[in-house]
N, C-alpha and C. Protein backbone atom coordinates (compact mmCIF):
# COMPACT_ATOMS: atom_id res chain seq x y z
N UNK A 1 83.78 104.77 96.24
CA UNK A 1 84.20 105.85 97.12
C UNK A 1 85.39 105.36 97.93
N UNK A 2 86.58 106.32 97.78
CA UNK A 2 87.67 105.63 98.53
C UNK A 2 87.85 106.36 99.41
N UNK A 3 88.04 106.04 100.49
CA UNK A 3 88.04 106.76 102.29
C UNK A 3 89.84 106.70 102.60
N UNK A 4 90.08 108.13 102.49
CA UNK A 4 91.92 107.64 102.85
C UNK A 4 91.83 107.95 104.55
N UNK A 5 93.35 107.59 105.28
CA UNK A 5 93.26 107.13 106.56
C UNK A 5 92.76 108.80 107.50
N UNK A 6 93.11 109.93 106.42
CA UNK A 6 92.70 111.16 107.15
C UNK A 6 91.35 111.19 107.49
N UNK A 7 90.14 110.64 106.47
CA UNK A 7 89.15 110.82 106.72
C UNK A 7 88.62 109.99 107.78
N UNK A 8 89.54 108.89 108.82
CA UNK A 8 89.08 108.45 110.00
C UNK A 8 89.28 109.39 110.64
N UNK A 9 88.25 108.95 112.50
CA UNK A 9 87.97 110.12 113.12
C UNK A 9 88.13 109.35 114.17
N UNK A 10 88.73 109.23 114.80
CA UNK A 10 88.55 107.82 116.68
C UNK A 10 88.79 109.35 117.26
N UNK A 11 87.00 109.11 118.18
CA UNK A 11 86.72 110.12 119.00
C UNK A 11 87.69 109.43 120.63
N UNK A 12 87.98 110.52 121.00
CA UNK A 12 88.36 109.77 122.75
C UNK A 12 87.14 109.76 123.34
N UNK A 13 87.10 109.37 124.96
CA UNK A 13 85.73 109.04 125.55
C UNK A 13 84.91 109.89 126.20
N UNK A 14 85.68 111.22 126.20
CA UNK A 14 85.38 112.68 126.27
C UNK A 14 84.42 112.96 125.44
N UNK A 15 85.00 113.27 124.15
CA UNK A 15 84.48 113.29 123.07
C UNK A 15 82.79 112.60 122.94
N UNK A 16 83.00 111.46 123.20
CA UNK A 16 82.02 110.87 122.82
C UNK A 16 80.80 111.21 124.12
N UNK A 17 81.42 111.24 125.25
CA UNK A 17 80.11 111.79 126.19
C UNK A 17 79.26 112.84 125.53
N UNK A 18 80.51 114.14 125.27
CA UNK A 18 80.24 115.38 124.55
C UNK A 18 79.06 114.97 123.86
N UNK A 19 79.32 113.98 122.79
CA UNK A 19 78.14 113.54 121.62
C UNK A 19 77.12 113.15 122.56
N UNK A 20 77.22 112.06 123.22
CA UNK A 20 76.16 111.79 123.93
C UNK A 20 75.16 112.84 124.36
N UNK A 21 75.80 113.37 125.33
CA UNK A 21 74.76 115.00 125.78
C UNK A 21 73.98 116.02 124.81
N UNK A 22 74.80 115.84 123.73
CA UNK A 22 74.34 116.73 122.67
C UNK A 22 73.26 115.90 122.13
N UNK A 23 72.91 114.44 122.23
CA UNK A 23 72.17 113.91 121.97
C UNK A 23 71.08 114.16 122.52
N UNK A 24 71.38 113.69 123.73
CA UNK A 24 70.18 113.51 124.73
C UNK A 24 69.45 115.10 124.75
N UNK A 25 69.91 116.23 124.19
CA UNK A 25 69.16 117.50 124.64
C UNK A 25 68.67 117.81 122.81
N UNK A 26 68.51 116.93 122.44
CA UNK A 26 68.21 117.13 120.56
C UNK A 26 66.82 117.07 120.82
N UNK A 27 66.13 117.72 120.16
CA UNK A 27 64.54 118.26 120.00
C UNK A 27 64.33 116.37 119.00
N UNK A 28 62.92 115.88 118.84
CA UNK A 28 62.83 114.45 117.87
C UNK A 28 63.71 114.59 116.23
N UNK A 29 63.22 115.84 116.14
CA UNK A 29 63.71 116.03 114.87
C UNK A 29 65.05 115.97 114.18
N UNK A 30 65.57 116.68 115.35
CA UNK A 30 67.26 116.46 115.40
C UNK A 30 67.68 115.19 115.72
N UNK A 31 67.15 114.49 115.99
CA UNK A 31 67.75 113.31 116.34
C UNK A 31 67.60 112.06 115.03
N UNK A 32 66.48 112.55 114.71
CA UNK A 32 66.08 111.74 113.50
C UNK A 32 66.98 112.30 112.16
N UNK A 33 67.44 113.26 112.06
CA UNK A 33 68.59 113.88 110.98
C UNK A 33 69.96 113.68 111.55
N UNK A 34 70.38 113.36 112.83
CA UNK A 34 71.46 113.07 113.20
C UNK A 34 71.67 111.40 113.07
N UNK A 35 70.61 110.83 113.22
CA UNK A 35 70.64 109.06 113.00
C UNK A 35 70.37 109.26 111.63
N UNK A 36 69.77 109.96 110.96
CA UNK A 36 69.57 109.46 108.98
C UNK A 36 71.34 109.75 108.89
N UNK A 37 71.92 110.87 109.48
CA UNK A 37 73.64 111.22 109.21
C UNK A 37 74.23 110.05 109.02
N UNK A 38 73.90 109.37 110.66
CA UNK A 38 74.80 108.36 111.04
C UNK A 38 74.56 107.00 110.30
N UNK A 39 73.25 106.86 109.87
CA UNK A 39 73.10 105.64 108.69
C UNK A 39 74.07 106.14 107.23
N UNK A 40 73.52 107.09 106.72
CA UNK A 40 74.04 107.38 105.51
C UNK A 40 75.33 106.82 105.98
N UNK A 41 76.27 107.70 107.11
CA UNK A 41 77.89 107.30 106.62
C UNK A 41 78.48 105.72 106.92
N UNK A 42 77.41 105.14 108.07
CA UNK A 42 77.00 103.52 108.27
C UNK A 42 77.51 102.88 106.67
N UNK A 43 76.30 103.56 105.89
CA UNK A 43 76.32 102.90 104.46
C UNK A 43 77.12 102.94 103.43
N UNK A 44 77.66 104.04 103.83
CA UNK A 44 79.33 104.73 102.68
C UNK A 44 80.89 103.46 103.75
N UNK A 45 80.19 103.58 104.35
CA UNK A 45 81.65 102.46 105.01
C UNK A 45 81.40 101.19 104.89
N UNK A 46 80.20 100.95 104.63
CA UNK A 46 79.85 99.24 104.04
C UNK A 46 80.04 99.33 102.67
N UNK A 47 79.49 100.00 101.94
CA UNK A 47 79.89 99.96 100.14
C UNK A 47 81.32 100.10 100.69
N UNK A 48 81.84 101.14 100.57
CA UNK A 48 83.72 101.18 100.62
C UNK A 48 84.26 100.18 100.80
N UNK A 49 83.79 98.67 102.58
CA UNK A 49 84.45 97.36 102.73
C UNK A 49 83.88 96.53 101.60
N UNK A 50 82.72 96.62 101.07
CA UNK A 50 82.36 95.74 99.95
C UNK A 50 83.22 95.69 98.54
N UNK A 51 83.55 96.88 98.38
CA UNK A 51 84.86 97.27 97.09
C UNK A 51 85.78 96.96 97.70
N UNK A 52 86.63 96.98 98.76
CA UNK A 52 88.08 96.69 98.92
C UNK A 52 87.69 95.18 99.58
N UNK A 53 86.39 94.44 99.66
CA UNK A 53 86.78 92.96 99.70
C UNK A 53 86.55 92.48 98.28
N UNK A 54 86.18 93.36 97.30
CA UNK A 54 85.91 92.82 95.61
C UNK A 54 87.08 93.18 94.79
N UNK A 55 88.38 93.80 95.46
CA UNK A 55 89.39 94.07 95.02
C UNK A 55 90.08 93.28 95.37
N UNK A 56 90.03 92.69 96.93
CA UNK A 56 90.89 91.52 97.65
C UNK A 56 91.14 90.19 97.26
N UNK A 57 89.57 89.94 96.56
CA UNK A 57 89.13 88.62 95.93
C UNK A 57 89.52 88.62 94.66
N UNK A 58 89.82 89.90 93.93
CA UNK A 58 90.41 89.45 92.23
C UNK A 58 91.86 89.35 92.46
N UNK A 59 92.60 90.58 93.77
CA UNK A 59 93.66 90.12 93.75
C UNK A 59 94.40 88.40 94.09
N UNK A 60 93.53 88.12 94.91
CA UNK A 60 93.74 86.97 95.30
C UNK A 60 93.66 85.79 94.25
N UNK A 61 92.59 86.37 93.62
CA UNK A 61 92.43 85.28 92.04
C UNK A 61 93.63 85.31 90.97
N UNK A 62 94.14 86.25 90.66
CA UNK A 62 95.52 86.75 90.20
C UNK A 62 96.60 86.26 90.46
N UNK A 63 96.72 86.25 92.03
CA UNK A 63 97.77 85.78 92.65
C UNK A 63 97.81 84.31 92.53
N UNK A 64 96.66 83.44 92.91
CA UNK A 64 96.37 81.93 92.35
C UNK A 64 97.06 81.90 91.25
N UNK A 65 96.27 82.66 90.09
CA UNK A 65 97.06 81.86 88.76
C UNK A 65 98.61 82.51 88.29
N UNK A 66 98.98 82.83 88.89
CA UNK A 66 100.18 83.16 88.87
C UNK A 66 101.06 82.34 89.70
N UNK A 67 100.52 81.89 90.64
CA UNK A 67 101.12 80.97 91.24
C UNK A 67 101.42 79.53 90.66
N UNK A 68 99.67 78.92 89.73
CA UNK A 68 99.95 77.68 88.90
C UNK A 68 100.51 77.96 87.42
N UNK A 69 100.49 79.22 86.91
CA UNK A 69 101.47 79.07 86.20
C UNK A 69 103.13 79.15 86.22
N UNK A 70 103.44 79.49 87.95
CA UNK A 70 105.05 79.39 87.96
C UNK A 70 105.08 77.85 88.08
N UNK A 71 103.97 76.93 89.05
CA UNK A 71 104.18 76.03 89.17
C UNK A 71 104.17 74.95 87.97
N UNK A 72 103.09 75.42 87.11
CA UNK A 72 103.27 74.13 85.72
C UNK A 72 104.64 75.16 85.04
N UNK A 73 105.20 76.06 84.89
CA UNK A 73 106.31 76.13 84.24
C UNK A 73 107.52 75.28 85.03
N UNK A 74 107.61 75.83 86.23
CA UNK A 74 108.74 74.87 87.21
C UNK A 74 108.45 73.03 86.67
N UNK A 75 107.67 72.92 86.82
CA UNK A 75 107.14 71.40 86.46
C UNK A 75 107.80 70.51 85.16
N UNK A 76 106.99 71.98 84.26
CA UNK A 76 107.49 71.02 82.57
C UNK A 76 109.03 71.64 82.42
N UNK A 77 109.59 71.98 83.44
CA UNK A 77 111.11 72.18 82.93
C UNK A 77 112.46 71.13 83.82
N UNK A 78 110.99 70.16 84.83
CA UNK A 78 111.98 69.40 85.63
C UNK A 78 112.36 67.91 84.53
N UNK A 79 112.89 67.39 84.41
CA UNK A 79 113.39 66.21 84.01
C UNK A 79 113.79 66.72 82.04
N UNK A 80 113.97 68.07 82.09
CA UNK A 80 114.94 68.28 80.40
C UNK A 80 116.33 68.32 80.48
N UNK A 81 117.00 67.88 79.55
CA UNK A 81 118.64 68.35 79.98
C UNK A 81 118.58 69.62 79.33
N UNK A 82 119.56 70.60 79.60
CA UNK A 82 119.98 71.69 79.48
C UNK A 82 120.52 71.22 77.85
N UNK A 83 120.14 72.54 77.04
CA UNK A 83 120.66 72.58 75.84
C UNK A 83 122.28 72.18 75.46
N UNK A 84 122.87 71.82 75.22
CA UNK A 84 124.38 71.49 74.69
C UNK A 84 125.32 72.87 74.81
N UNK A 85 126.09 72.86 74.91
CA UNK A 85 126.73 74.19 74.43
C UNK A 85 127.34 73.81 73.00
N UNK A 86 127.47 74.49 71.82
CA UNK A 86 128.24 74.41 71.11
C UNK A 86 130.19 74.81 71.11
N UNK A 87 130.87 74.15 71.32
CA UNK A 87 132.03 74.76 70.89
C UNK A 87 132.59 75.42 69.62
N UNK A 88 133.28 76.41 69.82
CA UNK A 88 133.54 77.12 68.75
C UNK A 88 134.58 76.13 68.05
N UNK A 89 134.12 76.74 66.39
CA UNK A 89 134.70 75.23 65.53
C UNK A 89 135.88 76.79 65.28
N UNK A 90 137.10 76.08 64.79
CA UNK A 90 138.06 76.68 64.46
C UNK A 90 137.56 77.67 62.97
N UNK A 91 138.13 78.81 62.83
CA UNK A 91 137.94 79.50 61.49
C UNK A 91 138.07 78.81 59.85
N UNK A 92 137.25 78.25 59.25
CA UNK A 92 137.21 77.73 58.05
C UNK A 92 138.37 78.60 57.14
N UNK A 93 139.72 77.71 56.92
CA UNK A 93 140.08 78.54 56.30
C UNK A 93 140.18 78.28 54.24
N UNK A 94 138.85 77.36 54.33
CA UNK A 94 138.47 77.47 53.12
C UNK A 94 137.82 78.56 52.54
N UNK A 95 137.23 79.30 53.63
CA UNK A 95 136.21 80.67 53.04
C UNK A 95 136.86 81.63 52.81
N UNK A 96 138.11 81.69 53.28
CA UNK A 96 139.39 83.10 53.10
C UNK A 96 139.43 82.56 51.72
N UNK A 97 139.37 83.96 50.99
CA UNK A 97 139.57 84.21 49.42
C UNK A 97 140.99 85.37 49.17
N UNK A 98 141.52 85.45 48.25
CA UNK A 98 142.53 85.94 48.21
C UNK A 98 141.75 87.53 47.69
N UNK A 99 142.39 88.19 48.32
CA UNK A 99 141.57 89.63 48.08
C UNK A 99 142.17 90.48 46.80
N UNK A 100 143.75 90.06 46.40
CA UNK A 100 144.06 90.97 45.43
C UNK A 100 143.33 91.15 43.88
N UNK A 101 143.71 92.35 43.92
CA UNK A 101 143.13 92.52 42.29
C UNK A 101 144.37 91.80 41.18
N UNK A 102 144.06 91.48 40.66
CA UNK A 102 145.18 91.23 39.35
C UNK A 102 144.49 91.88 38.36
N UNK A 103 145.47 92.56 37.46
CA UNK A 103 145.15 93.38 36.32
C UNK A 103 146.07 92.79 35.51
């Protein structure tokens, strides 16, 4: 379950008296369906941090080996010389063939 930033709610302290009072005048019953509410969504915001810390930890595992494989590539490429360049050899002018026809 993914929670985007709309579905947060930061009550002000108004607000929250509001809740309060509405509490305190709840018949048992209501109160016991308003705390099962408040567990249930308790429990949807702990699964949700449990997936985005099981996403954190593969990214992070990812990021490791990506890291030792830049580092053993950087590694096995310190002490090679650089390939040669070839210079261009002049045009063979043994391979020029004479193109005419003779008849």
């Amino acid at each position: 379950m993914k929670m985007d930033k709309d579905e947060t709610n930061i009550l002000t302290k108004s607000q929250i008296d509001l809740e309060l009072a509405k509490i305190r005048s709840m018949t048992p019953q209501e109160a016991a369906a308003f705390a099962a509410r408040a567990v249930a969504e308790a429990e949807a915001a702990i699964a949700e941090a449990e997936e985005a810390a099981k996403e954190a930890e593969a990214a992070e595992a990812d990021a490791e080996a990506a890291q030792a494989f830049a580092d053993a590539t950087t590694k096995s490429g310190k002490g090679r010389k650089s390939p040669r360049r070839v210079k261009s050899l002049p045009s063979p002018s043994f391979l020029i063939h004479d193109t005419k026809v003779h008849l």
